[in-house]
Structure formats: C-alpha cells, structure tokens
Protein backbone atom coordinates (compact mmCIF):
# COMPACT_ATOMS: atom_id res chain seq x y z
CA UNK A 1 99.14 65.04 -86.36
CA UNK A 2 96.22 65.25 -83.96
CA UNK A 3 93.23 63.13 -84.81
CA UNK A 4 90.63 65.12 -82.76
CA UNK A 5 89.83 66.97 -79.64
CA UNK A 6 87.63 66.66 -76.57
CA UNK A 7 85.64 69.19 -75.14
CA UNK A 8 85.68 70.05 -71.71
CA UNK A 9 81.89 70.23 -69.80
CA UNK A 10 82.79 73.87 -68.42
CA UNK A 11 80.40 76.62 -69.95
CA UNK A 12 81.67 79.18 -73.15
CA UNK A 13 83.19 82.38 -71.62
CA UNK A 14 82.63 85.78 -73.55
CA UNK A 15 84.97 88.63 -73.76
CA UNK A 16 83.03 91.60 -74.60
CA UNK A 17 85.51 93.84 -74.50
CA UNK A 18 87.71 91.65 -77.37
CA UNK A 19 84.41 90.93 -78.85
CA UNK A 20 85.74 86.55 -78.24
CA UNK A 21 84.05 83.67 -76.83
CA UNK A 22 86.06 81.16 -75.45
CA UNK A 23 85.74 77.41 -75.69
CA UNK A 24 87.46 75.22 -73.51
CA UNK A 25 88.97 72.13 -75.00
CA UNK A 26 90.54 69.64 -72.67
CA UNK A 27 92.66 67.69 -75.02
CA UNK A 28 94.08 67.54 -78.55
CA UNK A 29 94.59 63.96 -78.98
CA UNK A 30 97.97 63.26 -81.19
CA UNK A 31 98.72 60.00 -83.48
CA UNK A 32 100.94 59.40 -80.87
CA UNK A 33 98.98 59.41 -77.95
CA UNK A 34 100.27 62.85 -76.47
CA UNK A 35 97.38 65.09 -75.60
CA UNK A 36 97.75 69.00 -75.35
CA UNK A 37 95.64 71.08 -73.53
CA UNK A 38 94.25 73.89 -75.24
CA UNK A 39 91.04 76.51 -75.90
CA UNK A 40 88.89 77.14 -79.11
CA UNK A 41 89.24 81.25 -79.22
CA UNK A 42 85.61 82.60 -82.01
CA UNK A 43 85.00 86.08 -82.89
CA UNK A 44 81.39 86.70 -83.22
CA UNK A 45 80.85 85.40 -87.32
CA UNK A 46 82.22 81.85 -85.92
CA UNK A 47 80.31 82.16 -82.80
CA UNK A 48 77.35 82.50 -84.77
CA UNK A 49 78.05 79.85 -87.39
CA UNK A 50 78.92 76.90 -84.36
CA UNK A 51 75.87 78.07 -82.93
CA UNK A 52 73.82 77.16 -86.06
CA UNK A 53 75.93 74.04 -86.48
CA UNK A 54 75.07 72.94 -83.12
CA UNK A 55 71.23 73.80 -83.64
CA UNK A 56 71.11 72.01 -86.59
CA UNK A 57 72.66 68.84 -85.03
CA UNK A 58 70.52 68.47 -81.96
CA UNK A 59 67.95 69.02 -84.29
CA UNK A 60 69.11 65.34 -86.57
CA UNK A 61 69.72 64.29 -83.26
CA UNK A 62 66.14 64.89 -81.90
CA UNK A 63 64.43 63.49 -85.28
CA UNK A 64 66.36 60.51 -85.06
CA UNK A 65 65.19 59.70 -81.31
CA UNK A 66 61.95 60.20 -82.37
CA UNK A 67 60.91 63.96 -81.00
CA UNK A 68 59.78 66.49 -82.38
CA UNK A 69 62.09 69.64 -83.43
C-alpha cells in the first residue's frame, strides 16, 4: 500500500502534441519502506483542476502567514 508520494523540485513538462503535462514524482513511499519512482501524467481538465487546487492552497497558506491574497 503506498502511504504518499514526494514531489520532485524539477518544473511540469507539457506535451502539446498529446495534449499531457507531466509531473515528476520522485518517490511513492510503500508501508514497507520501498519507494518507486514514478511521474503524475494530466490531460488538460486535471491540469486545470491541480492548478486551482494549488491556487487555492497558497492562498490558506498566505492568509494564515498573515498576507494578503
């Protein structure tokens, strides 16, 4: 079972030709300590929605420190 994954600080690649953007993930982490290496593969919809997700979380983020959105 893996319990979660760790993003790798490389920059999102795009593929316009097989309209993908592509994520790089450096490790699924299993229960038993076994990592895989691996990539998150999003078509434009789920491009769009991580985008928004991401917005919205710097956003708590930001309030929380104390700035402004």
């Amino acid at each position: 079972m893996i319990t979660h994954a760790t993003a790798v600080r490389r920059d999102i690649t795009d593929n316009h030709n097989e309209q993908q953007a592509t994520l790089p993930i450096a490790s699924l982490h299993r229960l038993d300590g076994t990592t895989e290496i691996t990539t998150l593969v999003l078509d434009p919809a789920q491009l769009e929605v991580l985008y928004a997700q991401m917005d919205w979380a710097l956003g708590m983020r930001e309030a929380a420190a104390g700035h402004p959105a």
